[in-house]
Protein backbone atom coordinates (compact mmCIF):
# COMPACT_ATOMS: atom_id res chain seq x y z
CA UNK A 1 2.56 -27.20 -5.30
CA UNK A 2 0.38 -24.10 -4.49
CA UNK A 3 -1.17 -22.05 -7.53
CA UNK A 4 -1.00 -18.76 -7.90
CA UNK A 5 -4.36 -16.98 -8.26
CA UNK A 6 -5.13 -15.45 -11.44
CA UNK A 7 -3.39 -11.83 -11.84
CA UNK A 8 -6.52 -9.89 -12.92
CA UNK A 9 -7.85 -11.09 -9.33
CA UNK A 10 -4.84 -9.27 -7.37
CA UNK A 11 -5.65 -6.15 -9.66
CA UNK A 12 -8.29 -4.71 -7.24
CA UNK A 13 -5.68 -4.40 -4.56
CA UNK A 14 -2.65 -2.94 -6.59
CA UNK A 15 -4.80 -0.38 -6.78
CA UNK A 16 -6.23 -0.25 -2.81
CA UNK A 17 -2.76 -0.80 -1.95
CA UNK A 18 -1.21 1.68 -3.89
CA UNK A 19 -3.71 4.43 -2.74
CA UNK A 20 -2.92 3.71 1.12
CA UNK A 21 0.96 3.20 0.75
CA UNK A 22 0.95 6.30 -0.92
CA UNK A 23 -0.70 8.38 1.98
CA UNK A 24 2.10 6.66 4.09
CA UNK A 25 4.83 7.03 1.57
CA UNK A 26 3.96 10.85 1.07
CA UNK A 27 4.32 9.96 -2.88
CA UNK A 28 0.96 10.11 -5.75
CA UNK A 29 0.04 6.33 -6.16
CA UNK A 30 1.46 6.06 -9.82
CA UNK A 31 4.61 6.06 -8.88
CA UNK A 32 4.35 3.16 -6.59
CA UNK A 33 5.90 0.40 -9.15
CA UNK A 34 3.94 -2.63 -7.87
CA UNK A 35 7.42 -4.77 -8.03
CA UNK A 36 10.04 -1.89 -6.05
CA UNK A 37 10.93 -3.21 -2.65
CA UNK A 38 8.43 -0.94 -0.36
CA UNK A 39 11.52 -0.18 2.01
CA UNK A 40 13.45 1.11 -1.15
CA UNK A 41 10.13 4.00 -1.02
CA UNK A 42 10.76 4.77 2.98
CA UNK A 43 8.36 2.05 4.61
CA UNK A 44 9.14 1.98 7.80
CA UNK A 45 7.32 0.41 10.96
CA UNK A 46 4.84 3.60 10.83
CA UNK A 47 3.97 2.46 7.59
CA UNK A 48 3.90 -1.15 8.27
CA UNK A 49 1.53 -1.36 11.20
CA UNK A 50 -0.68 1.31 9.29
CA UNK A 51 -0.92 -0.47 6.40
CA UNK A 52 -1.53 -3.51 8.55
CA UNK A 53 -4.14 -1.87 10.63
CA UNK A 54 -5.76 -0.59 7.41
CA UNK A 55 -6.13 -4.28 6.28
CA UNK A 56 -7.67 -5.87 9.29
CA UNK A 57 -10.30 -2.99 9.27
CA UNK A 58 -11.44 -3.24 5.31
CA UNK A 59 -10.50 -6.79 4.74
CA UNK A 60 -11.82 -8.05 8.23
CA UNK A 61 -8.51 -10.83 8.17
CA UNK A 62 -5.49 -10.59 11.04
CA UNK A 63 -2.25 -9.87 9.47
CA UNK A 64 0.94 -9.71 11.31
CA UNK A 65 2.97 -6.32 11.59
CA UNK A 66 5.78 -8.24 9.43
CA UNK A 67 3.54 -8.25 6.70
CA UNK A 68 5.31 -5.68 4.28
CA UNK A 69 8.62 -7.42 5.26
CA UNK A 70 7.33 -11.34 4.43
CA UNK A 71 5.98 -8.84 1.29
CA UNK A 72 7.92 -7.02 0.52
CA UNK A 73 6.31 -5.80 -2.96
CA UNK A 74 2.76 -4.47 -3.93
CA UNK A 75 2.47 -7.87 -6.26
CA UNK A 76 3.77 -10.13 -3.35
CA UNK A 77 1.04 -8.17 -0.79
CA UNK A 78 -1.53 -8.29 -3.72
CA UNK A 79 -0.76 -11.59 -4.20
CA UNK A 80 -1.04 -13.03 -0.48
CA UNK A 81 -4.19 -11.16 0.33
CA UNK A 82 -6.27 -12.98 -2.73
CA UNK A 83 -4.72 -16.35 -1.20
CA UNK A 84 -5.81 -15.61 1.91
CA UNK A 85 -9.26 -14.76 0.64
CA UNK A 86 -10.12 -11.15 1.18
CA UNK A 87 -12.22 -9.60 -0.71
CA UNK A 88 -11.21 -6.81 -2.69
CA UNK A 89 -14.80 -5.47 -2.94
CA UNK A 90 -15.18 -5.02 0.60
CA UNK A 91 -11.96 -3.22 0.72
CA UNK A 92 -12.84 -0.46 -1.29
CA UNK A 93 -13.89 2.97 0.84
């Protein structure tokens, strides 16, 4: 059984997330709700392999241009990029 890291620890990167998606999603970051399906917003590929890009440069960790389809949501992104321990510090521009 794998836990879950605490929620207030993903918090940082609703918020990094939400800011970059929305550049890519053409939409203010408020009205990115952190458990919508990202495709149901008009992620496409683009968006995907920005985003993706985006991470390896501020979070300094490979991800793989599936990444917004294994995660779908801003929680289940959040969520996999405390477990795979980046920091949301360093992410921050």
């Amino acid at each position: 059984m794998t836990l879950s890291p605490p929620r207030h620890i993903e918090a940082p990167f609703h918020h990094w997330l939400t800011t970059h998606l929305a550049v890519y999603l053409d939409r203010l970051p408020e009205t990115i709700d952190a458990t919508v399906p990202l495709a149901e917003y008009g992620a496409d590929s683009v968006c995907a392999l920005s985003l993706c890009g985006d991470i390896e440069d501020d979070f300094g960790i490979v991800v793989e241009p599936s990444l917004l389809w294994d995660h779908p949501t801003v929680a289940q992104l959040a969520a996999h990029l405390t477990a795979r321990g980046a920091d949301p510090a360093r992410g921050q521009r």
